[in-house]
N, C-alpha and C. Protein backbone atom coordinates (compact mmCIF):
# COMPACT_ATOMS: atom_id res chain seq x y z
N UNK A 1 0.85 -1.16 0.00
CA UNK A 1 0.00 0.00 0.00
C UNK A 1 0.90 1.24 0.00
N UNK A 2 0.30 2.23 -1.03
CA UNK A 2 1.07 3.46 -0.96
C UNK A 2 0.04 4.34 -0.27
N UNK A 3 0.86 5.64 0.25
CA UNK A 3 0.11 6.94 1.07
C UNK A 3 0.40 8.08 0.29
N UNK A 4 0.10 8.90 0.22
CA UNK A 4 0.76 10.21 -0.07
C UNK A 4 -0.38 11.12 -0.09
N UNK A 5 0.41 12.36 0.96
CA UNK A 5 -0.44 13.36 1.38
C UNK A 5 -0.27 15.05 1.21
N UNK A 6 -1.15 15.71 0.86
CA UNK A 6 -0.06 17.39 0.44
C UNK A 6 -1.37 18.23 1.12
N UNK A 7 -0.93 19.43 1.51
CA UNK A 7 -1.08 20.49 2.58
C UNK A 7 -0.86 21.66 1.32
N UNK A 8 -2.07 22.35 1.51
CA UNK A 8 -1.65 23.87 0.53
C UNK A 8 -2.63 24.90 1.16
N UNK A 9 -1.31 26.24 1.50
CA UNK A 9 -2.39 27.36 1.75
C UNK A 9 -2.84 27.84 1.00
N UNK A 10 -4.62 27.88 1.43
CA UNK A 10 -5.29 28.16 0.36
C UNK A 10 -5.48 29.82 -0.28
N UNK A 11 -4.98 30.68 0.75
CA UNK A 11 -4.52 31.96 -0.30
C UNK A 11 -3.29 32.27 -1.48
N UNK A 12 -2.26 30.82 -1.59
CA UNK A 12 -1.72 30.46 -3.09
C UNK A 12 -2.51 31.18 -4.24
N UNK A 13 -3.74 30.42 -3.78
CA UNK A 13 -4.61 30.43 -5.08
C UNK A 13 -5.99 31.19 -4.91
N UNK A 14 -5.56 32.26 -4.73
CA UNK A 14 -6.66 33.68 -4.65
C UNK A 14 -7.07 33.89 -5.87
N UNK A 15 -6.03 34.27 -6.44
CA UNK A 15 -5.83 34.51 -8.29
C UNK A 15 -5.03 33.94 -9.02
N UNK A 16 -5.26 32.43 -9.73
CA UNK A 16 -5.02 31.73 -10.00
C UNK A 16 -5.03 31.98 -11.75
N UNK A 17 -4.14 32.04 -12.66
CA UNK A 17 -4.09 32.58 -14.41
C UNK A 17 -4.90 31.58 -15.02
N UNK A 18 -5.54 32.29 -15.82
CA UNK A 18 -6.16 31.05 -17.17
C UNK A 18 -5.24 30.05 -17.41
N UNK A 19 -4.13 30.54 -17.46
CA UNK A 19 -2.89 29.18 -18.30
C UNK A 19 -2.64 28.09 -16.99
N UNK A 20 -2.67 28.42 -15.67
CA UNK A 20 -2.75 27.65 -14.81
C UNK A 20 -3.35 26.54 -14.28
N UNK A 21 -5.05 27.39 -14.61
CA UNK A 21 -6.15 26.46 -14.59
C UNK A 21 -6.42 25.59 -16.09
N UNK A 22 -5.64 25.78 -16.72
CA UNK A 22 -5.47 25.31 -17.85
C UNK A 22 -4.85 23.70 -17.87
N UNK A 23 -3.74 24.49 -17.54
CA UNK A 23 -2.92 23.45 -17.38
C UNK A 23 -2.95 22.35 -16.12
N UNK A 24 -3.90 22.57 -14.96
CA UNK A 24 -3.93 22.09 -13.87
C UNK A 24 -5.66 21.55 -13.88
N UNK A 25 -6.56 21.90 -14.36
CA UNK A 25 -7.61 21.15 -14.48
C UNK A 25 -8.44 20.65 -15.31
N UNK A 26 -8.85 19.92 -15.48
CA UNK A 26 -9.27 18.41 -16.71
C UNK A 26 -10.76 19.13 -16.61
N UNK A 27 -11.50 19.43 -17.92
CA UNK A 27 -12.63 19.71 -18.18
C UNK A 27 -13.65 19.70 -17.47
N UNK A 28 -13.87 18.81 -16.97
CA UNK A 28 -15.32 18.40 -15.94
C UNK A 28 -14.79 19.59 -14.66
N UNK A 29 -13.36 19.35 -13.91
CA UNK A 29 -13.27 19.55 -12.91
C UNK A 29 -12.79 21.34 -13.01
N UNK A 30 -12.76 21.96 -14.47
CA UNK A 30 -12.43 23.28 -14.38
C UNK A 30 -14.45 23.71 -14.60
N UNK A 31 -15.39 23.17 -15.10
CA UNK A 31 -16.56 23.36 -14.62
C UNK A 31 -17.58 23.31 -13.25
N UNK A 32 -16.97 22.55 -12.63
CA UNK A 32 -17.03 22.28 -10.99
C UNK A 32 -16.29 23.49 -10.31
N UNK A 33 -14.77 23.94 -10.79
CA UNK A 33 -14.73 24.63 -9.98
C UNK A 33 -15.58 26.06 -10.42
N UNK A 34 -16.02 26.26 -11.85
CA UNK A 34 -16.88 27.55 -12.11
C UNK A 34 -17.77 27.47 -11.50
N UNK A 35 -18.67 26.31 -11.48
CA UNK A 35 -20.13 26.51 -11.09
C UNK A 35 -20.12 26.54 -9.19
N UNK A 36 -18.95 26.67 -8.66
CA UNK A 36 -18.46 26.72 -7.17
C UNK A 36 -17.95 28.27 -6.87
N UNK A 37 -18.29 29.54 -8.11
CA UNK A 37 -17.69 30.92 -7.98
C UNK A 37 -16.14 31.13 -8.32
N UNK A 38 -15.66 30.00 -8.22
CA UNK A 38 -14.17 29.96 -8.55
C UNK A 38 -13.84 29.67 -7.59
N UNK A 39 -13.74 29.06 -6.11
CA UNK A 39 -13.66 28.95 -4.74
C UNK A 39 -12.13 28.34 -4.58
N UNK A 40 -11.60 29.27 -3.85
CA UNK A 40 -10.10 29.15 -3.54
C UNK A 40 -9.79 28.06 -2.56
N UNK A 41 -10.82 27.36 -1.74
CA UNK A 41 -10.51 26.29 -1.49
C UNK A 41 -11.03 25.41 -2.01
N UNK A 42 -11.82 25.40 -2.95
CA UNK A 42 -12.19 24.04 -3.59
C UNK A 42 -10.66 23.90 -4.69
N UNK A 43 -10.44 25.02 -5.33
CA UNK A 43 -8.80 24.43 -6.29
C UNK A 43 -8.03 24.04 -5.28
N UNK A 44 -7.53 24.64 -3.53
CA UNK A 44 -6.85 24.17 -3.37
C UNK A 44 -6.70 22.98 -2.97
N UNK A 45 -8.47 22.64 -2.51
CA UNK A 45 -8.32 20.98 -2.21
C UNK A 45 -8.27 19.95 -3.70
N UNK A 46 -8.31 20.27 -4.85
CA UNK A 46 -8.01 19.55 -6.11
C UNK A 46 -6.41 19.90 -5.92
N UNK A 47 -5.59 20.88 -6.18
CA UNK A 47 -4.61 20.60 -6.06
C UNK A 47 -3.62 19.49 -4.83
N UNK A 48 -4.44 19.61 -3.70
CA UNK A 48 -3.62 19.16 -3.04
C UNK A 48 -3.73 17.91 -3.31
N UNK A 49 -4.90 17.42 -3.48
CA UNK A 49 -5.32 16.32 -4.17
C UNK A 49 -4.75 15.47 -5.12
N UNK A 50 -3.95 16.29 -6.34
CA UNK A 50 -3.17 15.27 -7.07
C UNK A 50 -1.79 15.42 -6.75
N UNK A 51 -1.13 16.50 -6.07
CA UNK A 51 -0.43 16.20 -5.44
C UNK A 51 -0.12 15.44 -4.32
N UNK A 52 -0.76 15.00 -3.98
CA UNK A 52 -0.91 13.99 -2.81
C UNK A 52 -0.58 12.47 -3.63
N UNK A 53 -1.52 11.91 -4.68
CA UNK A 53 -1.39 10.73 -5.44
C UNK A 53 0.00 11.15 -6.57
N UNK A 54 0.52 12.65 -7.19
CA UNK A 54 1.85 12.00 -7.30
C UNK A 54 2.77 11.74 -6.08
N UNK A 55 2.86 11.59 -4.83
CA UNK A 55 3.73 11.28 -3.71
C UNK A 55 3.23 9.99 -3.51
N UNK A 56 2.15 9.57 -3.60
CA UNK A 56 1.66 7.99 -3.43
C UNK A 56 2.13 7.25 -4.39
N UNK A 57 2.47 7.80 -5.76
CA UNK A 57 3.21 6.95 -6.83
C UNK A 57 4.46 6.95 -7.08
N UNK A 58 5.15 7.75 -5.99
CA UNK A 58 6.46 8.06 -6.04
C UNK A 58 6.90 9.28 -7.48
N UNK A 59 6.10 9.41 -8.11
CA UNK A 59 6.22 10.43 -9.24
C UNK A 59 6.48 11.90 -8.67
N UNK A 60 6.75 13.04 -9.48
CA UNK A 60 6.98 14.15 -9.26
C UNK A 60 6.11 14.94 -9.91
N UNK A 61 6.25 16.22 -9.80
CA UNK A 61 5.40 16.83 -10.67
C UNK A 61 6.29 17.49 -12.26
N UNK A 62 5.30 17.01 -13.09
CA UNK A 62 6.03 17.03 -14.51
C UNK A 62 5.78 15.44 -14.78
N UNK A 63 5.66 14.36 -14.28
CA UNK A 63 5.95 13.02 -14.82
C UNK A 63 4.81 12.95 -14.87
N UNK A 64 3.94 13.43 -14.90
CA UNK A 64 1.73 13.39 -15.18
C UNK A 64 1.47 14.76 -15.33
N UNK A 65 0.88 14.91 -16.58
CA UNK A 65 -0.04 16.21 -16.46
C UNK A 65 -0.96 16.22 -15.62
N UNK A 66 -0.64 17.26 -14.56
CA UNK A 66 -1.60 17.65 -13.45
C UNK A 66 -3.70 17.29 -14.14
N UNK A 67 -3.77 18.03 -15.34
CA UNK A 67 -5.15 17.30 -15.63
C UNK A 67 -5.22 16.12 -16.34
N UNK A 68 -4.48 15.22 -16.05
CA UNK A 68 -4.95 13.95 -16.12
C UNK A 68 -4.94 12.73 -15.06
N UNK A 69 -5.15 13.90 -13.88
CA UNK A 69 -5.37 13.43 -12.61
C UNK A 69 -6.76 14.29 -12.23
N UNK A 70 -8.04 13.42 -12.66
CA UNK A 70 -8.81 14.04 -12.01
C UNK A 70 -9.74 14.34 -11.05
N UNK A 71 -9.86 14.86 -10.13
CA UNK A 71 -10.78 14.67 -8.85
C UNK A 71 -12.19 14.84 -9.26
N UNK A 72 -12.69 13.71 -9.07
CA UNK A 72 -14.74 13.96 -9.66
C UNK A 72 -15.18 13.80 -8.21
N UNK A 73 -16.28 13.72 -8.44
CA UNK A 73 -17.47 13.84 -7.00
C UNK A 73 -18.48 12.84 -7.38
N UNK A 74 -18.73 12.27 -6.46
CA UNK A 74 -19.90 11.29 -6.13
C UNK A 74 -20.89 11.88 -6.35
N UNK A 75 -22.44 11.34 -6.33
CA UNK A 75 -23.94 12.29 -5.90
C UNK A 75 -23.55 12.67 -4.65
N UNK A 76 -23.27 12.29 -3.83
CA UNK A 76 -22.79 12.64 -2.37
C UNK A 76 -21.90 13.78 -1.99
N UNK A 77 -21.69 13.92 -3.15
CA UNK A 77 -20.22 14.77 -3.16
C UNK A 77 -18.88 14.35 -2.25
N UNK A 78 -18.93 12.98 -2.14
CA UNK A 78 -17.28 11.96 -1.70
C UNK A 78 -16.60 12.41 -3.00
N UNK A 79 -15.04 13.14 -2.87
CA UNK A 79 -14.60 12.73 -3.51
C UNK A 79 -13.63 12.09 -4.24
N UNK A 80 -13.18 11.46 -5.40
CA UNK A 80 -12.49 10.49 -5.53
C UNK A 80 -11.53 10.42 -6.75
N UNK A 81 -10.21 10.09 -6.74
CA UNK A 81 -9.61 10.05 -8.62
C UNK A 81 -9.67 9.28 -9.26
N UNK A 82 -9.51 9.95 -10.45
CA UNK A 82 -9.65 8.98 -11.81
C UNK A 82 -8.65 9.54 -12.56
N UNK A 83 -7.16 8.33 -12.90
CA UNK A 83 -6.45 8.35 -13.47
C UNK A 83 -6.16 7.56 -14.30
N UNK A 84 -5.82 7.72 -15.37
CA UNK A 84 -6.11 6.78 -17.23
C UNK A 84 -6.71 5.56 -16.60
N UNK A 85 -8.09 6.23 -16.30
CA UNK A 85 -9.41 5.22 -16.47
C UNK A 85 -9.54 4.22 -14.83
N UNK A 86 -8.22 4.66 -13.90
CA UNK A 86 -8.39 3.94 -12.43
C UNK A 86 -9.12 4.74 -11.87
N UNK A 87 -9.93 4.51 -10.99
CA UNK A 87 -10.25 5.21 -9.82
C UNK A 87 -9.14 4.66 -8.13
N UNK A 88 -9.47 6.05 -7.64
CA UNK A 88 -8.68 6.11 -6.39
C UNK A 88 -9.23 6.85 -5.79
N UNK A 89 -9.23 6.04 -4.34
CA UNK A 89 -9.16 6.99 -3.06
C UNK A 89 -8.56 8.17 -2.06
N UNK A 90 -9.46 9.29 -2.32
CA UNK A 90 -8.89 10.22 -1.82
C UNK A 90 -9.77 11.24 -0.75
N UNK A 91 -9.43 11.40 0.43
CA UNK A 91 -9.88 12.48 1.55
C UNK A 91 -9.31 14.07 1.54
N UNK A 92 -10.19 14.64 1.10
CA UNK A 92 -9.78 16.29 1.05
C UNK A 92 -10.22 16.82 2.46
N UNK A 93 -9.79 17.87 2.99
CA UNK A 93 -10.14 18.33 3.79
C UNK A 93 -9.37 20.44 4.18
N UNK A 94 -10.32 21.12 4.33
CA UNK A 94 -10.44 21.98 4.73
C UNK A 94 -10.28 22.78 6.02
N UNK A 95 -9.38 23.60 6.65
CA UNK A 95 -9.25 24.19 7.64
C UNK A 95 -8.41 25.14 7.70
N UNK A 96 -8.70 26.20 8.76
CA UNK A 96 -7.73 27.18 9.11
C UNK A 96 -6.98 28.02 8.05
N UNK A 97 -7.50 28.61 6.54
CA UNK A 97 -6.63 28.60 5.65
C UNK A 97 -5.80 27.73 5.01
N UNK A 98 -5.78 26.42 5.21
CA UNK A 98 -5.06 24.84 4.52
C UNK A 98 -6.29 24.15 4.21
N UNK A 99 -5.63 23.16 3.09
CA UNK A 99 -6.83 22.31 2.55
C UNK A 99 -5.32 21.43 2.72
N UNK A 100 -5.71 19.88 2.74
CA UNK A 100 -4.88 18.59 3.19
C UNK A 100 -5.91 17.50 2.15
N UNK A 101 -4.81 16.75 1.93
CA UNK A 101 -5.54 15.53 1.05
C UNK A 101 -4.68 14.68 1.30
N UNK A 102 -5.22 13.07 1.45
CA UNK A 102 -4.91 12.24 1.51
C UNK A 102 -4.80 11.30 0.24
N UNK A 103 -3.80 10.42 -0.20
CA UNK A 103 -4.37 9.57 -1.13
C UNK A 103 -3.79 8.28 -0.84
N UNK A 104 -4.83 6.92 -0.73
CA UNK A 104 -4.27 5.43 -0.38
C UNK A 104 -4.18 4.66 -1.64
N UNK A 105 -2.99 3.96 -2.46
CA UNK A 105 -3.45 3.08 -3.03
C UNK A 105 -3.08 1.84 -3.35
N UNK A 106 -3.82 1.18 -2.88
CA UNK A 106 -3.91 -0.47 -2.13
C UNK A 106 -2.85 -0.87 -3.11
């Protein structure tokens, strides 16, 4: 079993560039974050998010395009990744100005 977990303050990403969100979120999940106002902790819990599963794969950043790691949502709104076609488990979480994500994979 791998772990890997990432911590980001979420005023990073107050004002975040088109080319950023570009380059950092996969279609579905750059509409999630519109229809959310643009919410500076919802990117930062997606970012921390795939940064978390590249440290669970031992990868870095650059060895996966950040949007082809993408965080979707349940009806429930659990949410979870999907990477070339796996799903994975992942816990976001929110506080104090930090968003934290967890990622396990068996």
């Amino acid at each position: 079993m791998r772990v890997g977990t990432d911590i980001v303050r979420i005023e990073r990403l107050l004002s975040p560039s088109p080319r950023f969100l570009r380059e950092v979120l996969a279609e579905e999940e750059r509409a999630d974050y519109d229809s959310r106002g643009g919410s500076p902790e919802f990117l930062a819990g997606l970012w921390a998010a795939k940064e978390a599963y590249l440290k669970a794969t031992g990868e870095g950043i650059g060895s996966l395009a950040l949007s082809k790691i993408q965080v979707l949502h349940e009806e429930g709104g659990r949410p979870y990744l999907l990477v070339e076609g796996r799903r994975h488990e992942v816990s976001i979480a929110h506080d104090g100005g930090y968003a934290i994500a967890v990622v396990i994979i068996p």
